[in-house]
C-alpha atoms as a PDB file:
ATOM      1  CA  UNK A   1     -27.787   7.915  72.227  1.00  0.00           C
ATOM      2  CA  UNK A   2     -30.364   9.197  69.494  1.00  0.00           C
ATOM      3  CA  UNK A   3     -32.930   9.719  72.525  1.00  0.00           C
ATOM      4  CA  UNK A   4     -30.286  11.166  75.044  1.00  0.00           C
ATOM      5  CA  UNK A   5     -29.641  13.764  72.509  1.00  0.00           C
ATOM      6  CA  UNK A   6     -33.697  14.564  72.018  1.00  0.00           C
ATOM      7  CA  UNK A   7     -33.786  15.128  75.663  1.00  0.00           C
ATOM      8  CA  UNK A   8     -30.857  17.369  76.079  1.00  0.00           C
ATOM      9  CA  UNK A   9     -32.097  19.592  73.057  1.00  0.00           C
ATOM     10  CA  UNK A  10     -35.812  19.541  74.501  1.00  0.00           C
ATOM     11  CA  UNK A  11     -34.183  20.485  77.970  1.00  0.00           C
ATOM     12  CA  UNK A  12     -31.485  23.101  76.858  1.00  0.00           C
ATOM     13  CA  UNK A  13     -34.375  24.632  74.258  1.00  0.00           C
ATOM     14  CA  UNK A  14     -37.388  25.101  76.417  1.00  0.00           C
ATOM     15  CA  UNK A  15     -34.777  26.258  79.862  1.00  0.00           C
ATOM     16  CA  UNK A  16     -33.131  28.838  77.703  1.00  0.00           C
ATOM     17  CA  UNK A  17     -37.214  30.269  76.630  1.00  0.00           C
ATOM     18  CA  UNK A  18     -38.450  29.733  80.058  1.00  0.00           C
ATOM     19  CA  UNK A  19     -35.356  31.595  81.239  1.00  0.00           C
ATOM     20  CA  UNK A  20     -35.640  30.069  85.665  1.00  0.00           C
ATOM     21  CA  UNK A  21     -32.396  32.101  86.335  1.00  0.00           C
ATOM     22  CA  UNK A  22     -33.167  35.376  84.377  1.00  0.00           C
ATOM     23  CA  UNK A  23     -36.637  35.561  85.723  1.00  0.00           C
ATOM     24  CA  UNK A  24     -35.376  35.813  89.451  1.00  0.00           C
ATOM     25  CA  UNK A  25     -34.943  39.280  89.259  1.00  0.00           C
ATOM     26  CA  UNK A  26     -38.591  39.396  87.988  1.00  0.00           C
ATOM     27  CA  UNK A  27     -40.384  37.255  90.406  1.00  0.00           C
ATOM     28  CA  UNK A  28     -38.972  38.791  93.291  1.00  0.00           C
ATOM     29  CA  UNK A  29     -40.175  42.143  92.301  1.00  0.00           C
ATOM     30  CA  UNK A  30     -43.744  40.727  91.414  1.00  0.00           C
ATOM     31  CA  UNK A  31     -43.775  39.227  94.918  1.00  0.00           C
ATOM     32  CA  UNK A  32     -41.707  41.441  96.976  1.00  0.00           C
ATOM     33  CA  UNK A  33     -44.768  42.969  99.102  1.00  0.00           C
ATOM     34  CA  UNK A  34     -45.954  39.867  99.728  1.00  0.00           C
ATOM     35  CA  UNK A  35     -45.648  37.502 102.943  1.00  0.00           C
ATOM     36  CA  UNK A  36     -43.323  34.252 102.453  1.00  0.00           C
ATOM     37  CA  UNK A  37     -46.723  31.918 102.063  1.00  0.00           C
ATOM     38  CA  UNK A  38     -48.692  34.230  99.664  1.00  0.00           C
ATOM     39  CA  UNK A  39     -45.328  34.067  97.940  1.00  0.00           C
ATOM     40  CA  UNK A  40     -44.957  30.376  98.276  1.00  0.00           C
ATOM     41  CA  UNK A  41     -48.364  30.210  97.238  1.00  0.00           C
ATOM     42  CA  UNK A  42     -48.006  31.827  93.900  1.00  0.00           C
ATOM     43  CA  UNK A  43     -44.898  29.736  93.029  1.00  0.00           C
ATOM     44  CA  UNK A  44     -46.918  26.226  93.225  1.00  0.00           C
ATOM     45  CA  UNK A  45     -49.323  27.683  91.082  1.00  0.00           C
ATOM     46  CA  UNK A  46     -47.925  29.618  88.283  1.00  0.00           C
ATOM     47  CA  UNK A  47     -45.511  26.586  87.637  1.00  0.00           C
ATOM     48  CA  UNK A  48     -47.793  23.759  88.507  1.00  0.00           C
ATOM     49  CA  UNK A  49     -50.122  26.203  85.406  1.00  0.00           C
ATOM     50  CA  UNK A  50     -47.131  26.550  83.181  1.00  0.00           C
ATOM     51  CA  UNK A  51     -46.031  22.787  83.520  1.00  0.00           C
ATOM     52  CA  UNK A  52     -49.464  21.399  82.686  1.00  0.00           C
ATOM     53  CA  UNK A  53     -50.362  24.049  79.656  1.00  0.00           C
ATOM     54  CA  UNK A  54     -46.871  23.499  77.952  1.00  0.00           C
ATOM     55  CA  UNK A  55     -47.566  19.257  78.036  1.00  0.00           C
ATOM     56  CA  UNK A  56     -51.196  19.731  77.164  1.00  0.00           C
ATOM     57  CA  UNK A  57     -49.686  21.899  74.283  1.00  0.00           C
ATOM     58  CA  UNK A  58     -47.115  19.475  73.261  1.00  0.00           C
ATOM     59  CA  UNK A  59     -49.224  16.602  72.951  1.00  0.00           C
ATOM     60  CA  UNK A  60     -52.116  18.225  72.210  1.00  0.00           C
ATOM     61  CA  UNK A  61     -50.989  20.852  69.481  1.00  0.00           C
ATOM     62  CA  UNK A  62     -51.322  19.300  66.738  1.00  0.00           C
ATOM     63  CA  UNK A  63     -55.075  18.900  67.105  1.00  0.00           C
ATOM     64  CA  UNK A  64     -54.838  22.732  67.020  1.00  0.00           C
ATOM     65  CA  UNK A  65     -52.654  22.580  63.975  1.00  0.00           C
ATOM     66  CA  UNK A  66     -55.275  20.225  61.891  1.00  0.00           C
ATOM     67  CA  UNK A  67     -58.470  22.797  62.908  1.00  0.00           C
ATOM     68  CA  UNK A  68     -56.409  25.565  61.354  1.00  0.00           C
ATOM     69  CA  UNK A  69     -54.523  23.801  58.836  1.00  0.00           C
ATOM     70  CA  UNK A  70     -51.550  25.033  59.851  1.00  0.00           C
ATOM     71  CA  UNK A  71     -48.190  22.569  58.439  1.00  0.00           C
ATOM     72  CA  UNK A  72     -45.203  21.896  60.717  1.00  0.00           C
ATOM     73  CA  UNK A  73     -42.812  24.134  58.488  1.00  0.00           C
ATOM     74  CA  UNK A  74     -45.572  26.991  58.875  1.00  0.00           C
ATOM     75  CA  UNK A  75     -45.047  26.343  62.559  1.00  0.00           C
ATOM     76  CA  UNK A  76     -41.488  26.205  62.837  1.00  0.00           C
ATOM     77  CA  UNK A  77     -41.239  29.864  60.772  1.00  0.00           C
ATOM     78  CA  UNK A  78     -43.443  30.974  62.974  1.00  0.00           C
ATOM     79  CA  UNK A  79     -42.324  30.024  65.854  1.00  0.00           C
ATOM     80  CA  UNK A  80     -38.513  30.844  65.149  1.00  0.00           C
ATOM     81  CA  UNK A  81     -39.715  34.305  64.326  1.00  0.00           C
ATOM     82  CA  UNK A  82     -41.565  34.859  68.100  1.00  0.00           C
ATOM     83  CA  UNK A  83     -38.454  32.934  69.767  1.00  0.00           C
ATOM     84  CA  UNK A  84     -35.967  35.714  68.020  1.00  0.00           C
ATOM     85  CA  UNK A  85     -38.305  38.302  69.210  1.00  0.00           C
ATOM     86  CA  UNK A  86     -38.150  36.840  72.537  1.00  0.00           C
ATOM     87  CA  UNK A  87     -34.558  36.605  72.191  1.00  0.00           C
ATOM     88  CA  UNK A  88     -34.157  40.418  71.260  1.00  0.00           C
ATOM     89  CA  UNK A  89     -36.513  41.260  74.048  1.00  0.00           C
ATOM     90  CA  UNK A  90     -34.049  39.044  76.713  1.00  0.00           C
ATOM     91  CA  UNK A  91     -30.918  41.427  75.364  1.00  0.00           C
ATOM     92  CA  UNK A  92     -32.979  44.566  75.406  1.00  0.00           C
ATOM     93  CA  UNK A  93     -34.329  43.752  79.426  1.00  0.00           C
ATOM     94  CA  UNK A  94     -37.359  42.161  78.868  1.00  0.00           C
ATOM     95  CA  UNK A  95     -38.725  45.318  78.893  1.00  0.00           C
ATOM     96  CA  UNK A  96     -42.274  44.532  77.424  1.00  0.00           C
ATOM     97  CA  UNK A  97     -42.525  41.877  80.025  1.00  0.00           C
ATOM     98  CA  UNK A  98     -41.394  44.275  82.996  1.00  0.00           C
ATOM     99  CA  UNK A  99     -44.278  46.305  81.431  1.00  0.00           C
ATOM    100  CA  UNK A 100     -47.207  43.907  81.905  1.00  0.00           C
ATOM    101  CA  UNK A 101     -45.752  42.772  84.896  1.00  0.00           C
ATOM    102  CA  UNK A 102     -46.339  46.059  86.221  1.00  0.00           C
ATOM    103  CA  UNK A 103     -49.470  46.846  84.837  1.00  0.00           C
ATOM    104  CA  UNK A 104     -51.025  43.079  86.574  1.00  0.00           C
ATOM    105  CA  UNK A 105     -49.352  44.305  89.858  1.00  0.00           C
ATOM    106  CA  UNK A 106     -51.507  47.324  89.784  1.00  0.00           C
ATOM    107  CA  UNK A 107     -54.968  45.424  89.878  1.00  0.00           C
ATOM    108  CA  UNK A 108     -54.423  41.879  90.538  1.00  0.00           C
ATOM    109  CA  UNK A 109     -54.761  40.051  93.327  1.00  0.00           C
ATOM    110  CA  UNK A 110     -52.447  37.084  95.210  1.00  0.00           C
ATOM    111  CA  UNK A 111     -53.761  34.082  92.891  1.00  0.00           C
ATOM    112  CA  UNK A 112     -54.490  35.634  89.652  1.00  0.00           C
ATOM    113  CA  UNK A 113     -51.019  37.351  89.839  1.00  0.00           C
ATOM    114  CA  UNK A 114     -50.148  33.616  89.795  1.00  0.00           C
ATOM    115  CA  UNK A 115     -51.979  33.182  86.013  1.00  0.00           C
ATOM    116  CA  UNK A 116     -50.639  36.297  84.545  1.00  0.00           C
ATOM    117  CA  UNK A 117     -47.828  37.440  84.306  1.00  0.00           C
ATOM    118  CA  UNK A 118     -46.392  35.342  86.134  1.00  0.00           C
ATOM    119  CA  UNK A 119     -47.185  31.722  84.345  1.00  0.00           C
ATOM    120  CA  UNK A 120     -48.241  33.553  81.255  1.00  0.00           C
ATOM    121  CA  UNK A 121     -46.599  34.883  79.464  1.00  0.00           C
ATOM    122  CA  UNK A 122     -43.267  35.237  82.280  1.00  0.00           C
ATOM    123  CA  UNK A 123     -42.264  31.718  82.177  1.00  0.00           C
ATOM    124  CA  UNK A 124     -44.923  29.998  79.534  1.00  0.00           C
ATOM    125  CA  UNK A 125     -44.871  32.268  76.829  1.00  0.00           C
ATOM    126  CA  UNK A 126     -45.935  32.121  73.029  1.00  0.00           C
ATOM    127  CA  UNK A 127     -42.073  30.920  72.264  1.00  0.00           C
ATOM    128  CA  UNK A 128     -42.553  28.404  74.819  1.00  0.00           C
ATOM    129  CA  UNK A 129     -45.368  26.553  73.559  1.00  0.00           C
ATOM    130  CA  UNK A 130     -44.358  27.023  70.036  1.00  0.00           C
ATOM    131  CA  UNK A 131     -41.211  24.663  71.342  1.00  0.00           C
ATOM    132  CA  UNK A 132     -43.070  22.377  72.794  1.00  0.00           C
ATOM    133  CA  UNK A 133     -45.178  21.574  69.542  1.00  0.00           C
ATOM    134  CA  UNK A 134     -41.877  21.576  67.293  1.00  0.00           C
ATOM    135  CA  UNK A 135     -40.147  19.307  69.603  1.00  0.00           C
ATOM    136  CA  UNK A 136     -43.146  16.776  70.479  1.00  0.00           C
ATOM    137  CA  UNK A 137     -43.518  16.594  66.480  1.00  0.00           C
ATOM    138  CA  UNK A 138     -40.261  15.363  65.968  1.00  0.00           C
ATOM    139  CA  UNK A 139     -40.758  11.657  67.161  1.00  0.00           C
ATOM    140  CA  UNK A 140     -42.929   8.970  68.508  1.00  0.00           C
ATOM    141  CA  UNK A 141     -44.114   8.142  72.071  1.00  0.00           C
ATOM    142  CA  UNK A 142     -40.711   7.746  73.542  1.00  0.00           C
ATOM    143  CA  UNK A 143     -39.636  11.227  72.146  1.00  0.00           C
ATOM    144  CA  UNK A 144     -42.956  12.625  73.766  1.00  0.00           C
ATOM    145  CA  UNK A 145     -42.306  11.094  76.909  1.00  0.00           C
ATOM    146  CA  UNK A 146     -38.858  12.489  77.372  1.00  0.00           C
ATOM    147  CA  UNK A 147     -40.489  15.646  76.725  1.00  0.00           C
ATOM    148  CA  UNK A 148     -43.023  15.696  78.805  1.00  0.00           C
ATOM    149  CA  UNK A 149     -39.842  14.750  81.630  1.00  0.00           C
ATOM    150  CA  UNK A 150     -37.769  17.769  80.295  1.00  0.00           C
ATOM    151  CA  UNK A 151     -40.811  20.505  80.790  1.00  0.00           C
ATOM    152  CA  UNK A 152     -40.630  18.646  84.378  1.00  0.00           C
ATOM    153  CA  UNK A 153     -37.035  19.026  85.142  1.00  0.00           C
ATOM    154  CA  UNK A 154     -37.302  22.551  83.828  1.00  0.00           C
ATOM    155  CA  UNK A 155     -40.376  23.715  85.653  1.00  0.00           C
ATOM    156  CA  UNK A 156     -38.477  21.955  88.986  1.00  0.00           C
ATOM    157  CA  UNK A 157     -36.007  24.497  88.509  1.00  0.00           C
ATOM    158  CA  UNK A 158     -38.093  27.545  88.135  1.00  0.00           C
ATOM    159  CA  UNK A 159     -39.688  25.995  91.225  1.00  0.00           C
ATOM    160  CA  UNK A 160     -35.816  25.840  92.955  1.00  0.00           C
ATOM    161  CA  UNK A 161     -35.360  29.286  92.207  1.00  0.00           C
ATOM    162  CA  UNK A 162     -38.390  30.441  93.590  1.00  0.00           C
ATOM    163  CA  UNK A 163     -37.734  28.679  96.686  1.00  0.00           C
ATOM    164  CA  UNK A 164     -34.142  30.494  97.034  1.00  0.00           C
ATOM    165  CA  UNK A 165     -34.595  33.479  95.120  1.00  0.00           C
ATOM    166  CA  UNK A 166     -33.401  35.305  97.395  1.00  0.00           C
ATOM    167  CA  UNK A 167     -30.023  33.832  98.353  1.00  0.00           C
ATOM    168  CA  UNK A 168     -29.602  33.192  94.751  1.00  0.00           C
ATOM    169  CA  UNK A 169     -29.831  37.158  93.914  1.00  0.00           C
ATOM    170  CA  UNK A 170     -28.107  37.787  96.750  1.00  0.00           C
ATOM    171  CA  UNK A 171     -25.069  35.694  95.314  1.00  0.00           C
ATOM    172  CA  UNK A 172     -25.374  36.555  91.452  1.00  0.00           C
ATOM    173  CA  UNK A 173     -26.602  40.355  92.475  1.00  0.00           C
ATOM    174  CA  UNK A 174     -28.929  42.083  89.400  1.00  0.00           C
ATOM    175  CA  UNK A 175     -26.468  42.390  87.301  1.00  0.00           C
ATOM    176  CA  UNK A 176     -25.395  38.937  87.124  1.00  0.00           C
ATOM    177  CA  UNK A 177     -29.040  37.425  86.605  1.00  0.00           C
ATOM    178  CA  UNK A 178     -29.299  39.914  83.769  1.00  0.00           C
ATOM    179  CA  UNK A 179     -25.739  38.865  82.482  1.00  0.00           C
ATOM    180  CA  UNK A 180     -27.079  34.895  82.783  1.00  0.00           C
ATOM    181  CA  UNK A 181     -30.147  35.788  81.022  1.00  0.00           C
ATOM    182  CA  UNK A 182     -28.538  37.862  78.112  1.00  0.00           C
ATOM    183  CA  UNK A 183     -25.881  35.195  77.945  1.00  0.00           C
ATOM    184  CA  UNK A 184     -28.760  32.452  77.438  1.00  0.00           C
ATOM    185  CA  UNK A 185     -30.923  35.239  74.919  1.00  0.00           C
ATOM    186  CA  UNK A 186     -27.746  34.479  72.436  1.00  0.00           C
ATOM    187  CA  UNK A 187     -28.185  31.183  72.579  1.00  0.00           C
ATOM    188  CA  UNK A 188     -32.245  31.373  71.995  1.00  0.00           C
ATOM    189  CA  UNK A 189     -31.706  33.372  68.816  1.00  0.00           C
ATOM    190  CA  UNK A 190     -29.524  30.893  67.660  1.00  0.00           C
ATOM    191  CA  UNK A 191     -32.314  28.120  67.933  1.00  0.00           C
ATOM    192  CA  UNK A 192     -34.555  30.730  66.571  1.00  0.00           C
ATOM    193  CA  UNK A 193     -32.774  30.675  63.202  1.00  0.00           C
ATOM    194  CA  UNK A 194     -32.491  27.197  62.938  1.00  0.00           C
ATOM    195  CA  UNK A 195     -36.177  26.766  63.294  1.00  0.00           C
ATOM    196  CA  UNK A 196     -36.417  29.300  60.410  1.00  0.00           C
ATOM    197  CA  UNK A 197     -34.342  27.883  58.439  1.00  0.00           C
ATOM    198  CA  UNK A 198     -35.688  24.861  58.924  1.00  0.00           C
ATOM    199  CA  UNK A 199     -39.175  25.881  57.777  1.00  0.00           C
ATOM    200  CA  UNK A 200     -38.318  27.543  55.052  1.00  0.00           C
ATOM    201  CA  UNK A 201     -36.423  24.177  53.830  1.00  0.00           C
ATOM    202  CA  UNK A 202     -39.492  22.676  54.254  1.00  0.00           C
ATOM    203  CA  UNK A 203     -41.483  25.134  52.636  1.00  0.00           C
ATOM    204  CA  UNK A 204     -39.354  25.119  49.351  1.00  0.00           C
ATOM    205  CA  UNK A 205     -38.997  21.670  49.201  1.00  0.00           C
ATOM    206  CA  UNK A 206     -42.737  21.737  49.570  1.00  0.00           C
ATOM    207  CA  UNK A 207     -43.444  24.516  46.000  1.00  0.00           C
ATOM    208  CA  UNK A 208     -40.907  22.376  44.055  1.00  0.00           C
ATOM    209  CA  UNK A 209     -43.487  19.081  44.559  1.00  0.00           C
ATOM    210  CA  UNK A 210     -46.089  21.197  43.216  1.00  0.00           C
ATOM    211  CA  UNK A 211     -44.604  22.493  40.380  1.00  0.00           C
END
């Protein structure tokens, strides 16, 4: 039950950041000029790029963490604070996103436009990764395993909705992918304060030992 629950709060964390169903509208004006296999094309690649760098991330972070001497409370503050940003900028319409969307579109060409913005920072963002590192640090190899199968099931889906992003808008409309994705952004900010909270537990507990 214990690891059931670890999976469903991996899953439910990093699909709410990643955000498959809010992104639609997104993706399909990043590759709306394009042919059906360039578009194809980028889809394999930005989420076979996101996939890998968020599980090289979660089992790797903490390597990162050590070089900088950076603590797991540190992290979860952190990160809680850049997953309520990302939260805020969900309900305002992603509007900083839109904006470097826009400004890759201008330059970039079919596979690049696959690295950025589309994998980064669209769907594996600075709130994703910082996820990925909380949640792999939070158990042992079987914990790690079912999160490395939850970044899977998640980057399946953004993979789905690629594949049908166009019936899919077609059958939400605009408006109800935004609705989905503000819906979701509530949700995120929730998780956001926990991790803060969290931390700051951590951190406190951490100034009374030294005292």
């Amino acid at each position: 039950m214990e690891y059931i629950s670890y999976f469903l709060t991996a899953f439910t964390t990093l699909f709410i950041i990643v955000d498959p169903m809010g992104n639609i509208p997104m993706f399909i004006a990043l590759t709306e000029r394009l042919d059906d296999e360039a578009r194809e094309r980028i889809s394999k690649k930005s989420t076979a790029i996101g996939a890998s760098l968020l599980i090289l991330m979660g089992l790797g972070g903490w390597a990162v963490m050590d070089f900088f001497r950076i603590t797991l409370d540190g992290l979860k503050i952190a990160g809680g604070i850049m997953l309520f940003i990302v939260s805020i900028d969900i309900l305002l319409g992603k509007r900083s996103r839109e904006y470097l969307a826009q400004k890759s579109l201008e330059s970039a060409d079919i596979d690049s436009l696959a690295v950025f913005p589309i994998a980064l920072p669209l769907y594996t963002g600075p709130g994703a990764i910082t996820a990925a590192i909380v949640l792999a640090s939070e158990g042992g190899f079987v914990e790690r395993f079912l999160l490395i199968l939850a970044i899977l099931v998640v980057y399946t889906t953004v993979r789905l909705t690629h594949k049908y992003s166009a019936g899919i808008i077609r059958l939400l409309g605009k408006s109800g992918s935004d609705i989905i994705a503000r819906v979701m952004a509530i949700f995120l900010a929730a998780i956001a304060v926990e991790y803060v909270s969290d931390g700051l537990a951590g951190k406190l507990v951490e100034l009374r030992g030294l005292k």
